[in-house]
C-alpha atoms as a PDB file:
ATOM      1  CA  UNK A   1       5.618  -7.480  12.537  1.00  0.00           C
ATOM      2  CA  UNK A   2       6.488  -6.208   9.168  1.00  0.00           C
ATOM      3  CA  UNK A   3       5.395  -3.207   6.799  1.00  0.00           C
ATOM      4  CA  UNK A   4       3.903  -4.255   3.901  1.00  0.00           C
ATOM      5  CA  UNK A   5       3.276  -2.892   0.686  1.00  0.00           C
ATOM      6  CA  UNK A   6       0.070  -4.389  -0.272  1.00  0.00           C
ATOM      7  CA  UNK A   7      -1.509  -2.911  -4.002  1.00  0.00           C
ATOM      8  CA  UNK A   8      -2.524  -3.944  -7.437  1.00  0.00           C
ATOM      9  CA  UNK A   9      -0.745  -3.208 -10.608  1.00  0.00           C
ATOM     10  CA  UNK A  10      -1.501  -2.906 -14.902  1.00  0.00           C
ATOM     11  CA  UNK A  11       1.172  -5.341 -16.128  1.00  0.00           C
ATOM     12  CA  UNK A  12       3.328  -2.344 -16.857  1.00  0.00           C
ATOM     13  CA  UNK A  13       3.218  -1.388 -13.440  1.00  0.00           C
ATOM     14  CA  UNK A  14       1.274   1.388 -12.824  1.00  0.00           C
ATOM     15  CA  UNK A  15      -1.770   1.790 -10.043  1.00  0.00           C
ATOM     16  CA  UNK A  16      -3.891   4.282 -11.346  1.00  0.00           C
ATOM     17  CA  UNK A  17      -4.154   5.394 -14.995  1.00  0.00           C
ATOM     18  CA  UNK A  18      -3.481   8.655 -16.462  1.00  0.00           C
ATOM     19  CA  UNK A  19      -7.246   9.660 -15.103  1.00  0.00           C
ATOM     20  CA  UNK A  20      -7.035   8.438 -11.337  1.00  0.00           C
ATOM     21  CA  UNK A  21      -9.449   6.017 -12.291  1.00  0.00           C
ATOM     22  CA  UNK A  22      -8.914   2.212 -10.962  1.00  0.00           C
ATOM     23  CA  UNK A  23     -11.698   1.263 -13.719  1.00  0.00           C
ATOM     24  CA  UNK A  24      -9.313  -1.430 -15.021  1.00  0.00           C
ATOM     25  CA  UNK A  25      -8.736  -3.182 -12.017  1.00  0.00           C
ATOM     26  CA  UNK A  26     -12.411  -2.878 -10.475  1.00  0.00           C
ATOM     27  CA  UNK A  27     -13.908  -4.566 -13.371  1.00  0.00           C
ATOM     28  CA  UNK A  28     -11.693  -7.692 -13.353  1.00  0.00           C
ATOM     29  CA  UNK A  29     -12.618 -11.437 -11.753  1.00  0.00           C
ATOM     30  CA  UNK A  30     -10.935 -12.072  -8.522  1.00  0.00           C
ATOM     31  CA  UNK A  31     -11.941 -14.684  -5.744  1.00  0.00           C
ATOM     32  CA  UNK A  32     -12.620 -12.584  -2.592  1.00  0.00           C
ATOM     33  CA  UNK A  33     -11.979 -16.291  -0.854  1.00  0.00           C
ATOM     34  CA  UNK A  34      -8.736 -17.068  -2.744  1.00  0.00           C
ATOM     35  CA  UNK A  35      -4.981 -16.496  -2.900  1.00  0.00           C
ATOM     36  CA  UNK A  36      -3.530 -12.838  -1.750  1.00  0.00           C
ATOM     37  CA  UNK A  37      -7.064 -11.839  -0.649  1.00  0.00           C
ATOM     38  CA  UNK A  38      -7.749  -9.002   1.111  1.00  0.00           C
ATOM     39  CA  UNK A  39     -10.055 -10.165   3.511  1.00  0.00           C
ATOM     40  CA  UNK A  40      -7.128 -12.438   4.844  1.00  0.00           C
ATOM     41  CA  UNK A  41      -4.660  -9.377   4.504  1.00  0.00           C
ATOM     42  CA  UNK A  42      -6.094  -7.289   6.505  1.00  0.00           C
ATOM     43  CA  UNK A  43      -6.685  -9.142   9.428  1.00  0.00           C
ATOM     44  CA  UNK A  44      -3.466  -9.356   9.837  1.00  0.00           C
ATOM     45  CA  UNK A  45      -3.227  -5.559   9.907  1.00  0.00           C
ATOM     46  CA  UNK A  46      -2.507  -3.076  13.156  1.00  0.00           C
ATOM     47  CA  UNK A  47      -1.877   0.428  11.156  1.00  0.00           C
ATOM     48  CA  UNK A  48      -2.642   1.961   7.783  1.00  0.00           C
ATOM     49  CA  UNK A  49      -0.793   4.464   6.262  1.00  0.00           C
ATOM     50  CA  UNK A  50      -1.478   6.637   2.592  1.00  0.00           C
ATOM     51  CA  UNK A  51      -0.569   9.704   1.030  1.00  0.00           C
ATOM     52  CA  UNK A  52      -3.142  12.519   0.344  1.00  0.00           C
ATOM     53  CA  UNK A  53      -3.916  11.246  -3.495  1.00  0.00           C
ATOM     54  CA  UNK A  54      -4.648   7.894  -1.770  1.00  0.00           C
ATOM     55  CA  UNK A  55      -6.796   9.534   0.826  1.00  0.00           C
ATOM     56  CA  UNK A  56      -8.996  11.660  -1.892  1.00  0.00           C
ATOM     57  CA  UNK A  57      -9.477   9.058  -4.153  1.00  0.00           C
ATOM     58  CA  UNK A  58     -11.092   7.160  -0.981  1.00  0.00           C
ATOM     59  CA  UNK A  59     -12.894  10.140  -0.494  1.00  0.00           C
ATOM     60  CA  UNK A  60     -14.548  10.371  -3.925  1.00  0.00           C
ATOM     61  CA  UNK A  61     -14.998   6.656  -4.323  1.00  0.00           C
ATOM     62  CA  UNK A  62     -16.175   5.251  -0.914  1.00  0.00           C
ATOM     63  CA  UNK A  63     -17.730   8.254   0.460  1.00  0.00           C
ATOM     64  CA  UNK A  64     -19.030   8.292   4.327  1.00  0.00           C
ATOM     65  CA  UNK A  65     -17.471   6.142   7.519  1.00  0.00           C
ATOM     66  CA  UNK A  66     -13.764   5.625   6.941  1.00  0.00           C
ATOM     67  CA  UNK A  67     -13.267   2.344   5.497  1.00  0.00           C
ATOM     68  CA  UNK A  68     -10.526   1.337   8.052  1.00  0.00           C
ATOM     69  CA  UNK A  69     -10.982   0.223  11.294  1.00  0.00           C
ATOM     70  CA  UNK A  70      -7.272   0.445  12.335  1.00  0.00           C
ATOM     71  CA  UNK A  71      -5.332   3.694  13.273  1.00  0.00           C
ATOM     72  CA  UNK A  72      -4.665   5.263  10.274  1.00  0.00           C
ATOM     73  CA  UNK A  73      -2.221   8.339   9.071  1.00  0.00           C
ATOM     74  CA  UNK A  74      -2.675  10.596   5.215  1.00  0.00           C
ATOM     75  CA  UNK A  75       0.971  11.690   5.031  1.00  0.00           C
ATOM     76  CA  UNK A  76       0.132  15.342   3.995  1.00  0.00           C
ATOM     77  CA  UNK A  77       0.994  18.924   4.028  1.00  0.00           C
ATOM     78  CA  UNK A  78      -2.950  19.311   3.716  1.00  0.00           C
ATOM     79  CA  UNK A  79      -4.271  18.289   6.706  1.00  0.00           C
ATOM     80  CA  UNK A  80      -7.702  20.356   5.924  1.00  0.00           C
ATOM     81  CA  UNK A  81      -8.345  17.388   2.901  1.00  0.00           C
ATOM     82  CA  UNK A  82      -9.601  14.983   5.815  1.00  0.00           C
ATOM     83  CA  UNK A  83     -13.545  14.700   6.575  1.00  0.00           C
ATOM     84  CA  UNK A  84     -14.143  15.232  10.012  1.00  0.00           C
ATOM     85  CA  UNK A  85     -16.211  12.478  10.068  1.00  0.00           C
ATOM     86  CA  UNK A  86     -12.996   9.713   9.674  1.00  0.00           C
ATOM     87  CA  UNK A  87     -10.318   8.920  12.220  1.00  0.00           C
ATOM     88  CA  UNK A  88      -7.044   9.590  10.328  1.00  0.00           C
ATOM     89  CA  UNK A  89      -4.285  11.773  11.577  1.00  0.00           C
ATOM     90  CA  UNK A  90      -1.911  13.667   9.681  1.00  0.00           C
ATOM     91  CA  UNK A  91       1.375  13.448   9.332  1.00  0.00           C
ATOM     92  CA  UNK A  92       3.708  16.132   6.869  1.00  0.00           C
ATOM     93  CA  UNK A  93       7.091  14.978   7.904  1.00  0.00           C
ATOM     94  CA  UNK A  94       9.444  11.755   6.686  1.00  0.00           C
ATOM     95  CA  UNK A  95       8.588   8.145   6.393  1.00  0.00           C
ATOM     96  CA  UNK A  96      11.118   7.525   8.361  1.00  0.00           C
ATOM     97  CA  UNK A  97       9.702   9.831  11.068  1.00  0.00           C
ATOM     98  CA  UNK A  98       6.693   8.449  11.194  1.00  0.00           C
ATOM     99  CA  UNK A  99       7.302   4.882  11.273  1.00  0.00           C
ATOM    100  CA  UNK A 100       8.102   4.052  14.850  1.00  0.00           C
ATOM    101  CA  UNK A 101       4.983   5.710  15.595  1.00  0.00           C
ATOM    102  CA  UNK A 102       3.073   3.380  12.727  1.00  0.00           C
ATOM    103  CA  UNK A 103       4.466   0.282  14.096  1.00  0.00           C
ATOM    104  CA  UNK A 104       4.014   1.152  17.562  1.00  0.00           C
ATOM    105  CA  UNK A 105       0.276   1.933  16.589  1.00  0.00           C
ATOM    106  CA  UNK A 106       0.214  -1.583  14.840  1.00  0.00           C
ATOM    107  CA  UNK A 107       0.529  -2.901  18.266  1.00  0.00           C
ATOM    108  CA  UNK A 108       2.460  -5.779  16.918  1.00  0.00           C
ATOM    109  CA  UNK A 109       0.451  -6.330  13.985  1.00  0.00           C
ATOM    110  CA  UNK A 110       1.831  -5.341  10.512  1.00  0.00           C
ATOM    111  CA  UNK A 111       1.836  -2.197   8.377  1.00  0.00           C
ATOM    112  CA  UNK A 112      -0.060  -1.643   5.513  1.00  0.00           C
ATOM    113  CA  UNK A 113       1.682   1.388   3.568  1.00  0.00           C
ATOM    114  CA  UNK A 114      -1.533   1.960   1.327  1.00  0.00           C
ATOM    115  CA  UNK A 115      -1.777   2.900  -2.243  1.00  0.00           C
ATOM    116  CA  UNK A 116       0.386   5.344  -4.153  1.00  0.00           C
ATOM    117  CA  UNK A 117       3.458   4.772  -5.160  1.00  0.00           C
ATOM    118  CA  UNK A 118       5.114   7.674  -4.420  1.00  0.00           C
ATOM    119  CA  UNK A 119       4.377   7.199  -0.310  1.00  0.00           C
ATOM    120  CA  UNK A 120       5.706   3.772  -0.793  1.00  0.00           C
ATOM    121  CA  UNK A 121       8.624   4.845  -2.844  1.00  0.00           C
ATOM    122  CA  UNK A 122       9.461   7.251   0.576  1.00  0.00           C
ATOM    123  CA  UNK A 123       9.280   4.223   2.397  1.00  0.00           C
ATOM    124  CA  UNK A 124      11.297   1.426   0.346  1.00  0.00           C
ATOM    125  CA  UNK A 125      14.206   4.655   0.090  1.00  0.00           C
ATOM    126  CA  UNK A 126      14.445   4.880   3.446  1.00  0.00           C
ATOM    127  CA  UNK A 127      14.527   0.549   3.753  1.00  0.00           C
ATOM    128  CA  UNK A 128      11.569   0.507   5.502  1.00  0.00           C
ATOM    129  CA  UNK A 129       9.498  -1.785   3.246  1.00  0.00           C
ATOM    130  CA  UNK A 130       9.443  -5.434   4.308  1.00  0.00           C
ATOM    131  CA  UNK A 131       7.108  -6.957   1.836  1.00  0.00           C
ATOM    132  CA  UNK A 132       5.496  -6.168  -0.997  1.00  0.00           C
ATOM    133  CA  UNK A 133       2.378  -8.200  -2.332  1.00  0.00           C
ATOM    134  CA  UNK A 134       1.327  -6.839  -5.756  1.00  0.00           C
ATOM    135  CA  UNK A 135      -1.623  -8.240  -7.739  1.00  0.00           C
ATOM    136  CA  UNK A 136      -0.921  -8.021 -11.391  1.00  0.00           C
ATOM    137  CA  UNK A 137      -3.972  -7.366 -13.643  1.00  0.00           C
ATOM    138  CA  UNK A 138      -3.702  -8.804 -17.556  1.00  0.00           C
ATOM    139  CA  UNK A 139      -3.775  -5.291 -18.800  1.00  0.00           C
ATOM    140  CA  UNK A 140      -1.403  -2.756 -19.582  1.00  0.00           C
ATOM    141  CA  UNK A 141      -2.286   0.955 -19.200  1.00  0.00           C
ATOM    142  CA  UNK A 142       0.467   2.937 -21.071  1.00  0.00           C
ATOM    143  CA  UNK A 143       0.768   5.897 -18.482  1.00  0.00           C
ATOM    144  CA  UNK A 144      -0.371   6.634 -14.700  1.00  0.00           C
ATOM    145  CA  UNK A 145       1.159   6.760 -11.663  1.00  0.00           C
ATOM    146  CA  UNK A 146       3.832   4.081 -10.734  1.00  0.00           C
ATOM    147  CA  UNK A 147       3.868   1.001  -8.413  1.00  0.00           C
ATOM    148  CA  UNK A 148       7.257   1.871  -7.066  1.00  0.00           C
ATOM    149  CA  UNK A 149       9.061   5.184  -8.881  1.00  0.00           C
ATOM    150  CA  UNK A 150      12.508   4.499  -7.174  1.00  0.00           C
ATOM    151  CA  UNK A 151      14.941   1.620  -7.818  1.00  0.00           C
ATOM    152  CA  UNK A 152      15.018  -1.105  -5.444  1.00  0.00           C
ATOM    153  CA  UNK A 153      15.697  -4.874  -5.055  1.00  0.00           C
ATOM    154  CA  UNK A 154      13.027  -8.026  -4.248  1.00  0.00           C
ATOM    155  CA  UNK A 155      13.523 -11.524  -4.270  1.00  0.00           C
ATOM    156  CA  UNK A 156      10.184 -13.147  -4.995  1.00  0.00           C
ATOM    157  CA  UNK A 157       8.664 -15.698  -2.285  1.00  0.00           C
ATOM    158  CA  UNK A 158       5.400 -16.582  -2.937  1.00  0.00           C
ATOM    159  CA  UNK A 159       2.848 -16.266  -6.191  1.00  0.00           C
ATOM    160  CA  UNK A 160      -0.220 -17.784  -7.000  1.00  0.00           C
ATOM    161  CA  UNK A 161      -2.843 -16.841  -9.333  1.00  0.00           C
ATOM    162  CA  UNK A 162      -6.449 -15.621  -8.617  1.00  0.00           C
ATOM    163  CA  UNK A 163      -8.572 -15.843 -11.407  1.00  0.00           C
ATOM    164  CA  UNK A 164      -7.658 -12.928 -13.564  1.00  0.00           C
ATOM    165  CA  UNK A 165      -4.730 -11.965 -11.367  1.00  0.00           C
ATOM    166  CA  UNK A 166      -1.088 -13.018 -10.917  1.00  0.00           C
ATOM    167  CA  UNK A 167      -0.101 -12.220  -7.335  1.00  0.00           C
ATOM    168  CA  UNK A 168       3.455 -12.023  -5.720  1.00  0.00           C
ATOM    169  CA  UNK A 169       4.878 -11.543  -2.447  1.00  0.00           C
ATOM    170  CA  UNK A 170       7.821  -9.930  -2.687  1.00  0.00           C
ATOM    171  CA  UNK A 171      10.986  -9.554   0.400  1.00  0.00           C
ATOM    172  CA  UNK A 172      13.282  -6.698  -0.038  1.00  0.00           C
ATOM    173  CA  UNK A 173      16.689  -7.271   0.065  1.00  0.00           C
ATOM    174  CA  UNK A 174      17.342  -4.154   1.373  1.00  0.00           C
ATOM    175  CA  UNK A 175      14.882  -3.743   4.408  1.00  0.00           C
ATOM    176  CA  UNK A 176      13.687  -6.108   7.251  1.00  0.00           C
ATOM    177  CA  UNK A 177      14.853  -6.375  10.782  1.00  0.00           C
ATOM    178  CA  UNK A 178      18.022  -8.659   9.216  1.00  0.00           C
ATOM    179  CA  UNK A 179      19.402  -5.510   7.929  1.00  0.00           C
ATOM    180  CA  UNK A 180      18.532  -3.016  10.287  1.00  0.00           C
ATOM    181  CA  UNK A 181      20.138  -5.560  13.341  1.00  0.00           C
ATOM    182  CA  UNK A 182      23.120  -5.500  11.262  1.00  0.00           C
ATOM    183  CA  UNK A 183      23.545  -1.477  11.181  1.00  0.00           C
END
């Protein structure tokens, strides 16, 4: 079991651009069959987890049934954002808080920390992060919100490219059940 930060990135490392829009990573080749896919990914997935500017851009962009068929949390001091038509909780407390609860939920599968940035950023400070697998697009975007706005440490143990994307799984050095044994 591990939590995983599993995204997409502009060669300069941002997510979304400076509109919320995902336009430049949506109209890109990728082989839904090859390396890093998601289809693979997410089987191997027992909880999701996102923060509210995650959640609404789901909202707006995949409108109807929730898209995930696992438990999943919006970490949010908003809980009136979520349609009463998915099966998300809320959750407006610490990372670190809610995490035993995730990985209990994952029922021994992993955890996918979903999205933004800044809800993975809470994460990797509080050395909860395990992996990160990040799909690097050939683009750069100038501004937009960050893959990862706090410093942190990775060694790199597995890339590959798909099509138009360089992927990489990252291991933190600071996170993992290695470290937390050893506190």
């Amino acid at each position: 079991m591990a939590t995983v930060y599993y995204t997409a990135s502009s060669l300069d490392g941002f997510i979304v651009d400076d509109h919320d829009s995902l336009d430049w990573l949506t109209s890109r080749d990728i082989d839904q069959n090859g390396p890093f896919n998601y289809d693979e990914f997410i089987a191997t997935i027992g909880a999701v987890v996102m923060g509210s500017a995650t959640y609404e851009w789901i909202v707006r962009n995949h409108p109807g049934d929730w898209m995930y068929d696992q438990p999943s949390w919006v970490m949010t001091r908003r809980p009136h954002i979520i349609d009463q038509r998915h099966d998300v909780q809320t959750f407006a407390g610490e990372a670190a808080e809610l995490h035993p609860t995730l990985v209990s939920a994952a029922a021994g599968k992993d955890v996918w920390v979903v999205g933004g940035g800044d809800i993975a950023g809470q994460f990797v400070s509080a050395g909860l992060i395990d992996e990160m697998i990040v799909s690097y697009a050939p683009c750069s975007l100038g501004t937009g919100s960050p893959v990862l706005p706090v410093r942190s440490e990775w060694t790199l143990v597995d890339s590959a490219v798909n099509r138009a994307f360089a992927c990489a799984r990252w291991r933190s050095v600071t996170s993992g059940p290695e470290r937390r044994s050893a506190e």
